[in-house]
C-alpha atoms as a PDB file:
ATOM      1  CA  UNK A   1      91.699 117.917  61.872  1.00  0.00           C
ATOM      2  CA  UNK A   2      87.652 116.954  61.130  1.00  0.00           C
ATOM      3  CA  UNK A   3      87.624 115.986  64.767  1.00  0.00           C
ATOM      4  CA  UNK A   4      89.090 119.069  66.601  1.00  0.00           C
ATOM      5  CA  UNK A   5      87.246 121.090  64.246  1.00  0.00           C
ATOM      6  CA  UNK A   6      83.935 119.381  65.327  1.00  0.00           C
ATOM      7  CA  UNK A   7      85.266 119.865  68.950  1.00  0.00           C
ATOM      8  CA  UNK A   8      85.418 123.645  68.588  1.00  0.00           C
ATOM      9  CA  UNK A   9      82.212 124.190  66.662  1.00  0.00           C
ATOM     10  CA  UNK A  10      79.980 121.547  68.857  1.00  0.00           C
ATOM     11  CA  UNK A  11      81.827 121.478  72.352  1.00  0.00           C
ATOM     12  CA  UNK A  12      82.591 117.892  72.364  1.00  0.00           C
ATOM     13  CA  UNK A  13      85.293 115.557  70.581  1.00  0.00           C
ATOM     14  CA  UNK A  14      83.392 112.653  68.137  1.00  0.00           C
ATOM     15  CA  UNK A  15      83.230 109.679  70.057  1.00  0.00           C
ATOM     16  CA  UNK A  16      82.951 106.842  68.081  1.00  0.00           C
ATOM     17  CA  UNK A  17      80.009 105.140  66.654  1.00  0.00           C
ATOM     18  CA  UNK A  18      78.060 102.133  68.119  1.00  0.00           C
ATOM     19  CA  UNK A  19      77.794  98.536  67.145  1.00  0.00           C
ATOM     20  CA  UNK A  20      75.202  97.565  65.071  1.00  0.00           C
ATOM     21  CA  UNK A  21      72.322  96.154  66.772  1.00  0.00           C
ATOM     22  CA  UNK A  22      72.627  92.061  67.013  1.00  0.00           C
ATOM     23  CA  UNK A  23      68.974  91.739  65.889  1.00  0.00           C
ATOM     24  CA  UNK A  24      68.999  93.855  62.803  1.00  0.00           C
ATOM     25  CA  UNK A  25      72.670  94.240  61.733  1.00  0.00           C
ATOM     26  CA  UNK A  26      71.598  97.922  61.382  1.00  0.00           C
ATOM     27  CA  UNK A  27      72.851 101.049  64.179  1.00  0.00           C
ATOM     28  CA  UNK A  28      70.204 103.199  63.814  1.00  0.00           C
ATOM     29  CA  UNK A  29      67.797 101.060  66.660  1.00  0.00           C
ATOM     30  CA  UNK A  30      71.002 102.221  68.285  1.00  0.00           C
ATOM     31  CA  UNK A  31      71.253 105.688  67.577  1.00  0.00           C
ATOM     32  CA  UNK A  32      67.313 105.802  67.562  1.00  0.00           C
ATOM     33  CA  UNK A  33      67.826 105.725  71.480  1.00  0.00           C
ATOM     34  CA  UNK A  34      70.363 108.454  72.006  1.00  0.00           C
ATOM     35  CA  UNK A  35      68.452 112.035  71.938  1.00  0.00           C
ATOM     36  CA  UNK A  36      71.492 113.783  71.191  1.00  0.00           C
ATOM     37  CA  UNK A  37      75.369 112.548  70.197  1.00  0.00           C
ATOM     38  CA  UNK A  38      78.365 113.394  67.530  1.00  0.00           C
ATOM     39  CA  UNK A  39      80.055 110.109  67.202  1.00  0.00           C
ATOM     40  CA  UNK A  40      82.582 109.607  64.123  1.00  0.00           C
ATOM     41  CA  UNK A  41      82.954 106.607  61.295  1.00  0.00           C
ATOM     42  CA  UNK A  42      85.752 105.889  59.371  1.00  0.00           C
ATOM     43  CA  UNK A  43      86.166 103.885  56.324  1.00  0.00           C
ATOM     44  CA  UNK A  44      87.180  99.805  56.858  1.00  0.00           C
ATOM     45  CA  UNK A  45      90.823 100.032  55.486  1.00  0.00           C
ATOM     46  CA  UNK A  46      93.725 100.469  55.876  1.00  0.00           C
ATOM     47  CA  UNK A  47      94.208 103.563  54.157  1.00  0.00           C
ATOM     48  CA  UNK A  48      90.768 105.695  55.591  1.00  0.00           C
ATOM     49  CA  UNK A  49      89.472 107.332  52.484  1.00  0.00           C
ATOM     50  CA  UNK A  50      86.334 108.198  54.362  1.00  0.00           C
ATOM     51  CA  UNK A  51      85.842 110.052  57.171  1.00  0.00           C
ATOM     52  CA  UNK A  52      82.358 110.932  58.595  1.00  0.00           C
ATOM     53  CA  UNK A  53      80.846 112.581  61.652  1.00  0.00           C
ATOM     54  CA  UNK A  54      77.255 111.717  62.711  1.00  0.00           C
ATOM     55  CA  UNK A  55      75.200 114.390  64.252  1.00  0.00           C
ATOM     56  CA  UNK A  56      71.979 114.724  66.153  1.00  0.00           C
ATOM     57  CA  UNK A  57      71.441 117.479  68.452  1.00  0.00           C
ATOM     58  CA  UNK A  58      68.764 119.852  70.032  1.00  0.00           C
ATOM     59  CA  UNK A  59      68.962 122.018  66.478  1.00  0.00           C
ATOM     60  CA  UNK A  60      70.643 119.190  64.321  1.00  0.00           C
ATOM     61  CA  UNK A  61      69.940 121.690  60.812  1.00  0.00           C
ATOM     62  CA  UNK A  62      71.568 124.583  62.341  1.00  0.00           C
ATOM     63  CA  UNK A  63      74.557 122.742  64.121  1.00  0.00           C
ATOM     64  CA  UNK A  64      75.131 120.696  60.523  1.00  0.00           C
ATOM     65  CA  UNK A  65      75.233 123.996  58.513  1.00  0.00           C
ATOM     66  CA  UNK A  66      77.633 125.375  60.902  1.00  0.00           C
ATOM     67  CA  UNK A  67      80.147 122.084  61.341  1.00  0.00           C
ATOM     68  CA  UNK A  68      79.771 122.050  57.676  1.00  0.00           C
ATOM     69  CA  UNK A  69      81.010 126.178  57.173  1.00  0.00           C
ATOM     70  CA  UNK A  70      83.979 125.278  59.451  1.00  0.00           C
ATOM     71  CA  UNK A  71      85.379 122.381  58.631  1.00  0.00           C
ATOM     72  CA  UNK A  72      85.345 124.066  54.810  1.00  0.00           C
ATOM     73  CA  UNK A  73      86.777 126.875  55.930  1.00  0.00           C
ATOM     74  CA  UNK A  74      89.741 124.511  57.696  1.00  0.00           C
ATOM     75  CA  UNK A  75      90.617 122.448  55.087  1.00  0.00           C
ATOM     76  CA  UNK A  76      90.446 126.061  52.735  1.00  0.00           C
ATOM     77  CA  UNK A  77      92.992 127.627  55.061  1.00  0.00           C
ATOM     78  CA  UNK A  78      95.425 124.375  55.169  1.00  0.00           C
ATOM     79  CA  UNK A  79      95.381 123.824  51.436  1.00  0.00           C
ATOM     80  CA  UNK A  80      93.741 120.280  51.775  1.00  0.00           C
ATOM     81  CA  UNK A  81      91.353 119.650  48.868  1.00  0.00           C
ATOM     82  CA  UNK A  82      88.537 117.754  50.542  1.00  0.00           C
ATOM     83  CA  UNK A  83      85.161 117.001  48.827  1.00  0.00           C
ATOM     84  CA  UNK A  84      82.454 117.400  51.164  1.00  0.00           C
ATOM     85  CA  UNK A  85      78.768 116.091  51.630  1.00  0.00           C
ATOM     86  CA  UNK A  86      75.864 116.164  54.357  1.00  0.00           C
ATOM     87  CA  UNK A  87      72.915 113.689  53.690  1.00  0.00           C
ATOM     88  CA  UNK A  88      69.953 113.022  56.793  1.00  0.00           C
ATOM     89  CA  UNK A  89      68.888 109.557  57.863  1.00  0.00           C
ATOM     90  CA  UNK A  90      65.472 108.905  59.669  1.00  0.00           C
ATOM     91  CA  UNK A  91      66.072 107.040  62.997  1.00  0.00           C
ATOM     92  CA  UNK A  92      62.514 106.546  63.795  1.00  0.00           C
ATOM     93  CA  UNK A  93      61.163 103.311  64.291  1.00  0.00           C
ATOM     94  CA  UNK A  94      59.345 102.934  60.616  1.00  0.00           C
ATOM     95  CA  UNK A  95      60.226 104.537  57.301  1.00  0.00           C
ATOM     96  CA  UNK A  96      57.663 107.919  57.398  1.00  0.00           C
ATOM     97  CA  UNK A  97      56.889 109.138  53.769  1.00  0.00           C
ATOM     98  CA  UNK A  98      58.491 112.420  54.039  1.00  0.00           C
ATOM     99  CA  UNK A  99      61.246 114.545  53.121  1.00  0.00           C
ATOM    100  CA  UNK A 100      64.560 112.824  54.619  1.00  0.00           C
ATOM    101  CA  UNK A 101      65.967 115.607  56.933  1.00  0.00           C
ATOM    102  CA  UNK A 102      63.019 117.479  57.283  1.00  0.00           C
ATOM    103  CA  UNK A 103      62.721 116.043  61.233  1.00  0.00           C
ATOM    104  CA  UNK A 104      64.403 117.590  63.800  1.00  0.00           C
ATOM    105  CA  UNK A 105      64.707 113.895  64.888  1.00  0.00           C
ATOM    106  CA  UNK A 106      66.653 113.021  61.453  1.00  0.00           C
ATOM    107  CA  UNK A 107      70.604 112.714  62.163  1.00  0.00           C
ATOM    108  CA  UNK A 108      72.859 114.231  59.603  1.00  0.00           C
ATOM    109  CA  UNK A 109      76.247 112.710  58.255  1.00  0.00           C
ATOM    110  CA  UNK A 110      78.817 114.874  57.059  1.00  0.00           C
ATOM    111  CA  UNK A 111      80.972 112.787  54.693  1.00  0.00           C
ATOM    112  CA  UNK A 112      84.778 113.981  53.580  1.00  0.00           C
ATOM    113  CA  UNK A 113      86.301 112.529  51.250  1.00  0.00           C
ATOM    114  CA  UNK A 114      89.601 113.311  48.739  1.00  0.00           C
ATOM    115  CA  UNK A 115      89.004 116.209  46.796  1.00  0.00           C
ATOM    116  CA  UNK A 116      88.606 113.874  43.594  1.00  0.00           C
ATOM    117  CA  UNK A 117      86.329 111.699  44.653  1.00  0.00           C
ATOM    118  CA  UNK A 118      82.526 111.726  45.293  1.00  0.00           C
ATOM    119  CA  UNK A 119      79.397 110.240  43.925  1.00  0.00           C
ATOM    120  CA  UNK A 120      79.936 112.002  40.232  1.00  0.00           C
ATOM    121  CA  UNK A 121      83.575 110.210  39.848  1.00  0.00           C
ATOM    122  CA  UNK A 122      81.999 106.961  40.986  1.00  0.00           C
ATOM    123  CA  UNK A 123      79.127 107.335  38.774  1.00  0.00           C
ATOM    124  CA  UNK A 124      81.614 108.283  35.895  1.00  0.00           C
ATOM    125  CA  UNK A 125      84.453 105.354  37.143  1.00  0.00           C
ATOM    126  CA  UNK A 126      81.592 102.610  37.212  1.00  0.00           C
ATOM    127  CA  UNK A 127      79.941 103.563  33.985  1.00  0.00           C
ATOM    128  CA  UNK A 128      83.377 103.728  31.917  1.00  0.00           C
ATOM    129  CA  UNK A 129      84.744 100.600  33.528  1.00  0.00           C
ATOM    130  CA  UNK A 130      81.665  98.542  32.558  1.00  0.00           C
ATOM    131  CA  UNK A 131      81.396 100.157  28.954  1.00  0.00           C
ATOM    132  CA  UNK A 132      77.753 101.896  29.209  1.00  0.00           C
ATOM    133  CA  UNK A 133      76.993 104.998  27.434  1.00  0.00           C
ATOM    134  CA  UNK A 134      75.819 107.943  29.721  1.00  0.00           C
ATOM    135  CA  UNK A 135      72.530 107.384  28.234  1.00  0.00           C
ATOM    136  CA  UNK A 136      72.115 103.830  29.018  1.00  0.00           C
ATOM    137  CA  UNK A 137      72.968 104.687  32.548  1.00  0.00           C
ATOM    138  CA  UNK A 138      70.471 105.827  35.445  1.00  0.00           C
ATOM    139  CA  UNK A 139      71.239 106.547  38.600  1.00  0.00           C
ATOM    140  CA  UNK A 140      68.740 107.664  41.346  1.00  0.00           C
ATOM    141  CA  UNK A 141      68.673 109.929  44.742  1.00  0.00           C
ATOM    142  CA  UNK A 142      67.186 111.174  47.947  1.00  0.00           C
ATOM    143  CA  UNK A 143      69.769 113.216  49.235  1.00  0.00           C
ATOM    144  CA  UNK A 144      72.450 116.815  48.791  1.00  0.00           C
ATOM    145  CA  UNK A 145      75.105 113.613  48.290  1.00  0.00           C
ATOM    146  CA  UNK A 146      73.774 112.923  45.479  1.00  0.00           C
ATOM    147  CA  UNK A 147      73.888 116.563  43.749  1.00  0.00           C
ATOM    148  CA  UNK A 148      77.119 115.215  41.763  1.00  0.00           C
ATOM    149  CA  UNK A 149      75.449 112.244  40.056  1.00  0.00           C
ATOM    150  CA  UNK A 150      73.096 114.307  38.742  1.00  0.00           C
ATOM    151  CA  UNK A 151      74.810 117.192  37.712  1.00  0.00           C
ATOM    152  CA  UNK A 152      78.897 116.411  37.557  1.00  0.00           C
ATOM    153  CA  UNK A 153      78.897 112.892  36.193  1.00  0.00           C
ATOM    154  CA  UNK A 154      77.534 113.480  32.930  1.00  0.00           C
ATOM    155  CA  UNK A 155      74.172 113.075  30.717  1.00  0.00           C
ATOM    156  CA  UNK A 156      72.998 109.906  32.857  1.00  0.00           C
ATOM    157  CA  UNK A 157      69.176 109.374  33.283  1.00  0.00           C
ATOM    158  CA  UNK A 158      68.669 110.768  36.894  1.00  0.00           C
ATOM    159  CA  UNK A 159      65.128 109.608  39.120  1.00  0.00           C
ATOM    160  CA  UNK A 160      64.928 111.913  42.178  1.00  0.00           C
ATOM    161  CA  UNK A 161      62.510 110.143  44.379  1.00  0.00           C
ATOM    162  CA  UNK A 162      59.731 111.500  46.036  1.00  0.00           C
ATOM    163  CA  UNK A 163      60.715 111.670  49.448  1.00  0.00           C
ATOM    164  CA  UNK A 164      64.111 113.358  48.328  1.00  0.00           C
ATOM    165  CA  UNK A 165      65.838 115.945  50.779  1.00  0.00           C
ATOM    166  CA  UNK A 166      65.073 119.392  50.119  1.00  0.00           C
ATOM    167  CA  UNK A 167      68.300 120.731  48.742  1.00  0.00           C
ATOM    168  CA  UNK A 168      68.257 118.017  46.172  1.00  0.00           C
ATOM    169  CA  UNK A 169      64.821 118.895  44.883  1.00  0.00           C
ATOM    170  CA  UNK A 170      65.778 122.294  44.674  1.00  0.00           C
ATOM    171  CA  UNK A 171      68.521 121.725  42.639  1.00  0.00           C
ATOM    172  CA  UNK A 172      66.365 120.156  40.011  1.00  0.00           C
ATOM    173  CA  UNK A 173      64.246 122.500  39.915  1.00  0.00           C
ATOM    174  CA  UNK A 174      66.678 125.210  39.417  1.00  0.00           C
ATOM    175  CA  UNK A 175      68.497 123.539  36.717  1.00  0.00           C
ATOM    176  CA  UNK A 176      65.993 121.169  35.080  1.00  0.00           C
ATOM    177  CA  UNK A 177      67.399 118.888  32.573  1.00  0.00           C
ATOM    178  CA  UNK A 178      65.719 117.010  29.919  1.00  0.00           C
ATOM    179  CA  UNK A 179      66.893 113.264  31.389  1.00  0.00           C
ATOM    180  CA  UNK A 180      65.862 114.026  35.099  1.00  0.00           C
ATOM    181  CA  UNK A 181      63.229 112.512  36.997  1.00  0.00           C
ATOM    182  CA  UNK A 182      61.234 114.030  39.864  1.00  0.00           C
ATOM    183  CA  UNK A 183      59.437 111.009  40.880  1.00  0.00           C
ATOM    184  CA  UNK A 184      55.543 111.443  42.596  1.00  0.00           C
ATOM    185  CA  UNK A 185      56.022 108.082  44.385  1.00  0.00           C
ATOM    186  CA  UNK A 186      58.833 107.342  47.914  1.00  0.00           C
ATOM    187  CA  UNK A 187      61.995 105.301  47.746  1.00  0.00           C
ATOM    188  CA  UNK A 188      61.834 101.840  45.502  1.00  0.00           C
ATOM    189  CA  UNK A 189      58.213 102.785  44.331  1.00  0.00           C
ATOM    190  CA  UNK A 190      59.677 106.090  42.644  1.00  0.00           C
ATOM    191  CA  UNK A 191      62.932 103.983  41.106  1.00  0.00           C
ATOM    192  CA  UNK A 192      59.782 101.817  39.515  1.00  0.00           C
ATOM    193  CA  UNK A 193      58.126 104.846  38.480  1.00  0.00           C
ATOM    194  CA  UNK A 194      61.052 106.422  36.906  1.00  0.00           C
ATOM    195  CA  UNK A 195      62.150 103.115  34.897  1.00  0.00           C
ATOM    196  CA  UNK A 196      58.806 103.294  33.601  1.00  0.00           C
ATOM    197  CA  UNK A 197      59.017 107.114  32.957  1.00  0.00           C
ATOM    198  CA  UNK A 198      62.287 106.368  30.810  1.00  0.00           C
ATOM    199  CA  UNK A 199      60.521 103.133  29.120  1.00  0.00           C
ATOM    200  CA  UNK A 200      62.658 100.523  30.774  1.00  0.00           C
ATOM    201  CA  UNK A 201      60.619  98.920  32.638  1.00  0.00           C
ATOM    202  CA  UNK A 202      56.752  97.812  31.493  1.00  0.00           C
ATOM    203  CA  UNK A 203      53.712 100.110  32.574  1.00  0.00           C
ATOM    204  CA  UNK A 204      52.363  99.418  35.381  1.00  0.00           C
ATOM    205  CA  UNK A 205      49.147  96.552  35.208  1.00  0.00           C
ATOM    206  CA  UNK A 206      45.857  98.592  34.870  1.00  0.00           C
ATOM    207  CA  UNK A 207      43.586  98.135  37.628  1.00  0.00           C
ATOM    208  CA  UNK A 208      40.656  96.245  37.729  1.00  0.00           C
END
């Protein structure tokens, strides 16, 4: 259904996605080449619990938002309970320190999964299967994907790093909560600085 759906919003069928590149392991030197494509991925198993479409296009934001408004509607309109996410992934050569998805160059994934599922269940699954207390648990973010970690899994310790996609940020800062992080610093430097913000991790060595 995803497919056809993507067909009829985007004008072409997802092909699928590429083979990693031999040097890095890694397809986005791959997709880094292609200026525009929607290409699908599906979950290694034999039962797919993971279906995602990969999108880059002249207007990637406005072609996500509308894939994303149709495929709810769909799955709305043939009773199918399907939890849905978008997230952005630079394909540039190096890491820039910006807002992921704030490029039109950025592709977007649109993940859908079974309606029960997501990153909050996970978060909840992991942390009752190895015994931790929501307090003793952090988890940390860049992307909308992440929304239900911080805000349907429970009272974990959330660090949003720096460099987080705009939607997420947003979210914080419309519902602030006492055991969120906004982090100053980009990817692993902001997990650093938001163990250290939640004293468990030592300060940081003072400069000489």
């Amino acid at each position: 259904m995803a497919a056809a759906v993507a067909k009829a919003e985007l004008g072409q069928e997802p092909g699928p996605a590429p083979d990693p590149d031999p040097e890095t392991g890694s397809t986005r030197p791959v997709l880094a080449k292609l200026e525009e494509f929607v290409l699908e991925q599906r979950a290694d198993s034999s039962t797919t619990l993971r279906y995602t479409i990969l999108l880059r296009s002249a207007d990637t934001r406005a072609d996500a938002a509308r894939l994303l408004a149709a495929l709810e509607a769909a799955f709305k309109q043939a009773g199918i309970a399907v939890h849905m996410d978008q997230s952005w992934v630079q394909l540039g050569d190096a890491h820039e320190n910006r807002a992921t998805g704030s490029a039109a160059t950025d592709m977007c994934l649109t993940d859908m999964l079974p309606g029960n599922a997501g990153k909050g269940a996970a978060t909840r699954w992991v942390r009752e299967r190895l015994g931790f207390a929501e307090k003793r648990t952090v988890v940390a973010g860049d992307g909308a994907n992440d929304l239900p970690m911080f805000f349907d899994a429970g009272q974990e310790r959330g660090i949003i790093v720096g460099n987080a996609e705009e939607r997420l940020v947003e979210a914080h800062r419309e519902r602030p909560r006492p055991q969120h992080y906004l982090a100053e610093g980009f990817a692993a430097d902001a997990i650093v600085e938001g163990l250290r913000h939640f004293g468990l991790a030592p300060a940081a060595p003072a400069k000489l």
